[in-house]
N, C-alpha and C. Protein backbone atom coordinates (compact mmCIF):
# COMPACT_ATOMS: atom_id res chain seq x y z
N UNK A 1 0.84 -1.16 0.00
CA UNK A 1 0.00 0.00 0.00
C UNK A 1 0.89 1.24 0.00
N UNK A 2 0.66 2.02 -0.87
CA UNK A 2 1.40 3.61 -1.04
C UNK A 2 0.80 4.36 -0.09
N UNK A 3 1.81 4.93 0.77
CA UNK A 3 1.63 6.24 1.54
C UNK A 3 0.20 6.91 1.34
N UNK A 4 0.17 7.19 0.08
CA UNK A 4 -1.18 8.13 -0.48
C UNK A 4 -2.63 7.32 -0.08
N UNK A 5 -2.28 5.82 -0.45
CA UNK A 5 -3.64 5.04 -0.74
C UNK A 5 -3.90 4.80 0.94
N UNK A 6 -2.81 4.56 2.02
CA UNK A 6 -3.28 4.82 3.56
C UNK A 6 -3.66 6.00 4.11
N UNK A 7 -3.01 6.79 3.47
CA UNK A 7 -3.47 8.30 3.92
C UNK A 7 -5.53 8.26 3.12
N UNK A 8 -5.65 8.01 1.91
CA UNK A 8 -6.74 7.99 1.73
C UNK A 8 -7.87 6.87 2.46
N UNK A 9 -7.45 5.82 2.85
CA UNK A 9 -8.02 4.77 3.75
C UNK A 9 -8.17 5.15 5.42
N UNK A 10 -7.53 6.08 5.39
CA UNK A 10 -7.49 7.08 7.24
C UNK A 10 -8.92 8.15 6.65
N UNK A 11 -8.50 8.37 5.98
CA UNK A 11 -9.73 9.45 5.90
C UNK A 11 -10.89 8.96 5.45
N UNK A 12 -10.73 8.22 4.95
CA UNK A 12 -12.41 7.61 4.85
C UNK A 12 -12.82 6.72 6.17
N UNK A 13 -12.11 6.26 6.92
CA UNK A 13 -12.56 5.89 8.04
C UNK A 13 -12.88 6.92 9.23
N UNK A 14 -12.42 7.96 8.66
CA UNK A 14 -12.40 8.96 10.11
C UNK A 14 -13.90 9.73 9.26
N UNK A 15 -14.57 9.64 7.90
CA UNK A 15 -15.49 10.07 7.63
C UNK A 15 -16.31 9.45 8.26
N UNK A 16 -16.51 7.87 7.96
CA UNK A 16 -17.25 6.76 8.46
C UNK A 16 -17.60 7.13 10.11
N UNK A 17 -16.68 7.06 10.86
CA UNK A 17 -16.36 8.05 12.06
C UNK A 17 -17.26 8.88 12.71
N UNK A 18 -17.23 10.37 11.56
CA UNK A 18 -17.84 11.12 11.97
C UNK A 18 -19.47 11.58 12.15
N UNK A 19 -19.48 10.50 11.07
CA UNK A 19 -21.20 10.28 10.52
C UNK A 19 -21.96 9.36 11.36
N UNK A 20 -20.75 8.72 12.03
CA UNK A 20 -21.48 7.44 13.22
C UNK A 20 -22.02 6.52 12.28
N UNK A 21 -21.18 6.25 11.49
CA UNK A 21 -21.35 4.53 10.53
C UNK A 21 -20.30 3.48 10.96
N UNK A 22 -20.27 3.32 12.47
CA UNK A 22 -18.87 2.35 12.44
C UNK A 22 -19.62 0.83 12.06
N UNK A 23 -18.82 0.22 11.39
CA UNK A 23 -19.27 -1.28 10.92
C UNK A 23 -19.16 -2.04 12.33
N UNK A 24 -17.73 -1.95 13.05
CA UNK A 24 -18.28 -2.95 14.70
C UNK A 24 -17.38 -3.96 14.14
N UNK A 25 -16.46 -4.19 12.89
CA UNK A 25 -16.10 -5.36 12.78
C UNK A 25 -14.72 -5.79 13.28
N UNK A 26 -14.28 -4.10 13.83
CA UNK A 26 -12.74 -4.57 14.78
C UNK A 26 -13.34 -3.96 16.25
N UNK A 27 -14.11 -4.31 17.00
CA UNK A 27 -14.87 -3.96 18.29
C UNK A 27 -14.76 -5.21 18.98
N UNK A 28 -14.77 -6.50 18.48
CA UNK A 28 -15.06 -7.56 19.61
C UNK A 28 -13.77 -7.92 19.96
N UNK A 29 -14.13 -9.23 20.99
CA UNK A 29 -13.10 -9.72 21.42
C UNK A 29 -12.38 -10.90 20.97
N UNK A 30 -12.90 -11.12 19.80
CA UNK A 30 -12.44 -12.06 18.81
C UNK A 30 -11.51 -12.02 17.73
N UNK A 31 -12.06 -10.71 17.68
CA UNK A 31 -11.00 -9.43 16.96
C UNK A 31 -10.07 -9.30 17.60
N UNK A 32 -9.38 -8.87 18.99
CA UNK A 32 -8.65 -8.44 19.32
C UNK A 32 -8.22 -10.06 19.59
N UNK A 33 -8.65 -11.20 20.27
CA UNK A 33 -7.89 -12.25 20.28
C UNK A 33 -7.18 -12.66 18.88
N UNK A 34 -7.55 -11.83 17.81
CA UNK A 34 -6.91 -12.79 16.66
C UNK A 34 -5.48 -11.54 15.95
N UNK A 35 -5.43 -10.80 16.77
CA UNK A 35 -3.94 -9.52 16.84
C UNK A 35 -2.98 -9.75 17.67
N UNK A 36 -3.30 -10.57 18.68
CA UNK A 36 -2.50 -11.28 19.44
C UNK A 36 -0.79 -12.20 18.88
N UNK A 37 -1.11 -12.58 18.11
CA UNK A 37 -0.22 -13.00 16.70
C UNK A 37 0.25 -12.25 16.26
N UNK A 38 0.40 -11.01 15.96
CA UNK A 38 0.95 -10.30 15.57
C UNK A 38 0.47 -9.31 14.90
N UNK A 39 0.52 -8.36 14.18
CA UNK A 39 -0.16 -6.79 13.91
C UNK A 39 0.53 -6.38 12.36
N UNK A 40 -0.01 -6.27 11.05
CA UNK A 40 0.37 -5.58 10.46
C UNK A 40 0.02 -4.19 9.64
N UNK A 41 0.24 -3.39 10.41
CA UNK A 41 -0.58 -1.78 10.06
C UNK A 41 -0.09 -1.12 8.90
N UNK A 42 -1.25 -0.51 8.49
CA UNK A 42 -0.68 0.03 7.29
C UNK A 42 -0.38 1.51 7.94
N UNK A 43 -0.90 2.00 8.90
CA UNK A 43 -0.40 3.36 9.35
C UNK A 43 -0.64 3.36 10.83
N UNK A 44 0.15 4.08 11.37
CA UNK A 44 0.50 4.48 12.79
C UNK A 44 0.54 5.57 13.52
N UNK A 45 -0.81 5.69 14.38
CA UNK A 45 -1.19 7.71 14.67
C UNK A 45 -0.86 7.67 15.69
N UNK A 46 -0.20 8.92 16.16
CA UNK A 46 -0.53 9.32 17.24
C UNK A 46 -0.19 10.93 17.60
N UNK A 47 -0.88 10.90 18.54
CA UNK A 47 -1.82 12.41 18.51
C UNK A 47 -0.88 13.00 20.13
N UNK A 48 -0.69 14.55 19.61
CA UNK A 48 -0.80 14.70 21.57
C UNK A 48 -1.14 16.45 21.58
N UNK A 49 -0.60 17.16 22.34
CA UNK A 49 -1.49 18.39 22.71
C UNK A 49 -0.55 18.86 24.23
N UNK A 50 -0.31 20.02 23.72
CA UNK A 50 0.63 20.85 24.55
C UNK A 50 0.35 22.18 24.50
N UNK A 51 0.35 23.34 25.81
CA UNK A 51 0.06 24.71 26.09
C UNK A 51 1.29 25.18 25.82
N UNK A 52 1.42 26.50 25.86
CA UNK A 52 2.79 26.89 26.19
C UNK A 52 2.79 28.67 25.24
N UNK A 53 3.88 29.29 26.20
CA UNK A 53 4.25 30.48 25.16
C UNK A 53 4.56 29.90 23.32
N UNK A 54 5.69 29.17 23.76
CA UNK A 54 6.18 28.90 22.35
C UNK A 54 5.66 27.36 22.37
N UNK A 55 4.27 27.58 21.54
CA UNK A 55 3.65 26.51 21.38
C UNK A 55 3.96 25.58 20.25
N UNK A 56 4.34 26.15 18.98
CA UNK A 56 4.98 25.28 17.81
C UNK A 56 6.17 24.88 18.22
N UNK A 57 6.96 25.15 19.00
CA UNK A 57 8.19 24.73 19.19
C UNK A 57 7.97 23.79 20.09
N UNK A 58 7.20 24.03 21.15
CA UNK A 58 7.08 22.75 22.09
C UNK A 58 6.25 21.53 21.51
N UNK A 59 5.13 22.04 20.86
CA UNK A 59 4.26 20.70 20.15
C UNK A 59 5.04 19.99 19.09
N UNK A 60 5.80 20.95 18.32
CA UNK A 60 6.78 20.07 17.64
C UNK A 60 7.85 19.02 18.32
N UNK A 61 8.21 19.58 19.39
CA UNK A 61 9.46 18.65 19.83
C UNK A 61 8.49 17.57 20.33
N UNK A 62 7.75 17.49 21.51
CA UNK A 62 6.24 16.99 21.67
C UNK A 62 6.17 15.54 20.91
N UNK A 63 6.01 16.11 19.56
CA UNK A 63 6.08 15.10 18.54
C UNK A 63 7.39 14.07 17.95
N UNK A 64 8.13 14.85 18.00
CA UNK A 64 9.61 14.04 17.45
C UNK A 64 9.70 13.37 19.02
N UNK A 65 9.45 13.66 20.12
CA UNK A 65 10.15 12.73 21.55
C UNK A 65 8.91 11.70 21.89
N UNK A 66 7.59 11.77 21.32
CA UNK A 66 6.73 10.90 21.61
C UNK A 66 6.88 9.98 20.12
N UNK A 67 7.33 10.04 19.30
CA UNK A 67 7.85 9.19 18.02
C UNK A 67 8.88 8.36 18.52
N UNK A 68 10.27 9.23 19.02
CA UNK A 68 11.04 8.52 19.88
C UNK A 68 10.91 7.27 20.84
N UNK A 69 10.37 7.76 21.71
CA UNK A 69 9.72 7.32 22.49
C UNK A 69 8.67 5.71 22.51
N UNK A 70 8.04 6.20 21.35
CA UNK A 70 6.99 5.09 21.13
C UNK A 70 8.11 3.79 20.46
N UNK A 71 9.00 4.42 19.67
CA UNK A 71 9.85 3.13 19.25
C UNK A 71 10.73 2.41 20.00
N UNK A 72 11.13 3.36 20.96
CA UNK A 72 11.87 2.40 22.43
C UNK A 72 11.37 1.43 22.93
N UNK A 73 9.72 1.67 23.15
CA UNK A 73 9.14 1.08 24.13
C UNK A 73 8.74 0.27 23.28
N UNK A 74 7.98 0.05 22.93
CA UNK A 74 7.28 -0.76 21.73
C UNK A 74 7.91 -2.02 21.49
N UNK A 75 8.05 -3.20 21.36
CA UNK A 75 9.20 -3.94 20.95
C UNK A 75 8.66 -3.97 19.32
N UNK A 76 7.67 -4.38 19.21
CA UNK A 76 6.69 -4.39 18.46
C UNK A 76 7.14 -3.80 16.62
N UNK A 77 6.70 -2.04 17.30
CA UNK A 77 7.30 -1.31 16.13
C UNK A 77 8.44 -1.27 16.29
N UNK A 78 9.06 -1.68 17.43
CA UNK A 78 10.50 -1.24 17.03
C UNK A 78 11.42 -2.37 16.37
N UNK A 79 10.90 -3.46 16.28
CA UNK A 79 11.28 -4.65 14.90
C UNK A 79 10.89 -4.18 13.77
N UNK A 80 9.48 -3.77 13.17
CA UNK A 80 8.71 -3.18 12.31
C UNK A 80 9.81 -2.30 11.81
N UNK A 81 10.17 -1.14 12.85
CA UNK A 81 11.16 0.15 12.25
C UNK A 81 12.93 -0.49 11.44
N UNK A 82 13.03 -1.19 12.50
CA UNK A 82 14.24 -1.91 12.56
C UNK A 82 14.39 -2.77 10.84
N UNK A 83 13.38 -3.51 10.62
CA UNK A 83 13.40 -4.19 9.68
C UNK A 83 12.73 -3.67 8.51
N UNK A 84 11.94 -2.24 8.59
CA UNK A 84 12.46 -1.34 7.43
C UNK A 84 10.50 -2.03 6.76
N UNK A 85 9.65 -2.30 7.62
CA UNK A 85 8.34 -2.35 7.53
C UNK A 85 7.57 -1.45 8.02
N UNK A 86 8.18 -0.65 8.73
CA UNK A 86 6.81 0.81 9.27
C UNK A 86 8.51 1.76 9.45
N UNK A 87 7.84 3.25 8.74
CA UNK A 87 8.27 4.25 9.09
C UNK A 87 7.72 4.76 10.42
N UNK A 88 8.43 5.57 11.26
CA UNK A 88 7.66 6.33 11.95
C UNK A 88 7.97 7.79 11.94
N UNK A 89 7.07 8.72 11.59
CA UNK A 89 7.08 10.26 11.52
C UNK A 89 6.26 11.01 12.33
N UNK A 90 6.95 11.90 12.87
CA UNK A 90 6.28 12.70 13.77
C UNK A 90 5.79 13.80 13.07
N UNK A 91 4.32 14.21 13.54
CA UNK A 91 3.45 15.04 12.87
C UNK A 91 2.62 15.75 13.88
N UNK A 92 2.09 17.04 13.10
CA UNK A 92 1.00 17.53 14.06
C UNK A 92 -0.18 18.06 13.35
N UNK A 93 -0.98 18.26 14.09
CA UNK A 93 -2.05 19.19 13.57
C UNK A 93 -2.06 20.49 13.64
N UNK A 94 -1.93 21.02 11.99
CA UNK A 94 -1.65 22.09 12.44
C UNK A 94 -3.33 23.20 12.04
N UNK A 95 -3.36 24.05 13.17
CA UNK A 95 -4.84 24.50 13.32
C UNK A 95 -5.15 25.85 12.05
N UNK A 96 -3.84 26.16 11.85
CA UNK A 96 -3.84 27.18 10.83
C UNK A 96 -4.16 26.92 9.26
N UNK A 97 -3.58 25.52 9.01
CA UNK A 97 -4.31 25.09 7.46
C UNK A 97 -5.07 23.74 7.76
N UNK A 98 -5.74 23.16 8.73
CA UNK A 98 -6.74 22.22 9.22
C UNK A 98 -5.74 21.01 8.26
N UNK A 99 -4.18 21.10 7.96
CA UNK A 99 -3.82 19.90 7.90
C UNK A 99 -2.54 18.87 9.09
N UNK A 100 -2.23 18.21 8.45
CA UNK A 100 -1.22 17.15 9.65
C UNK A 100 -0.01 17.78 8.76
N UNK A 101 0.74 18.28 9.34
CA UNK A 101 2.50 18.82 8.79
C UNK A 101 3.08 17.74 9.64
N UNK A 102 4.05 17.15 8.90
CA UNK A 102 5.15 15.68 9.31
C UNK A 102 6.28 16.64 9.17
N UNK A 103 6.77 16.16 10.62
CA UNK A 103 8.22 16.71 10.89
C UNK A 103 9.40 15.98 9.99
C-alpha cells in the first residue's frame, strides 16, 4: 500500500467516524484475540497536545520525543522500524491550514 492510498483509507474511516457509521467489525473480542499473533498496520497515529508560550516549538518537539519514544518502548514497532516495515514520523495538527505537517 502507497503512503497516499493509507493516507486515503485514514480518511475515509475517520469520515465513516464522523457520521457514526462504524461497521463494529474490529470492536469484539475475537478481533482483538486474533492480533494477538501479531499486527500488520498500514499506518500508525498518534496524537498529543501541549500549552505553552512557544507553542509550535514545544508541540513540535512533543512530537519528534513521543515518536522517539513510542519506538523504544514498543518492541513491536520497534522490529517493524528496525526491519524497514513501518516508518515512523512525527506530525501535528496544524490549526492554521486544518492539515497534519510531518516533521
Amino acid at each position: 500500500m502507497t503512503a497516499q492510498e493509507s493516507l486515503e483509507r485514514l480518511k475515509e474511516g475517520n469520515s465513516r467516524f464522523v457520521a457514526g457509521k462504524l461497521d463494529g467489525k474490529l470492536q469484539d473480542s475475537s478481533r482483538r484475540d486474533a492480533l494477538v499473533g501479531g499486527q500488520s498496520p498500514h499506518a500508525i497515529v498518534l496524537s498529543c497536545a501541549d500549552k505553552g508560550a512557544e507553542i509550535d516549538t514545544v508541540v513540535k518537539k512533543n512530537a519528534e520525543l513521543t515518536a522517539l519514544e513510542l519506538m523504544g518502548r514498543s518492541s513491536i514497532i520497534g522490529k517493524a522500524v528496525a526491519s524497514g516495515e513501518v516508518k515512523v514520523t512525527a506530525g501535528y495538527y496544524n490549526l492554521d491550514s486544518g492539515r497534519v505537517d510531518f516533521l
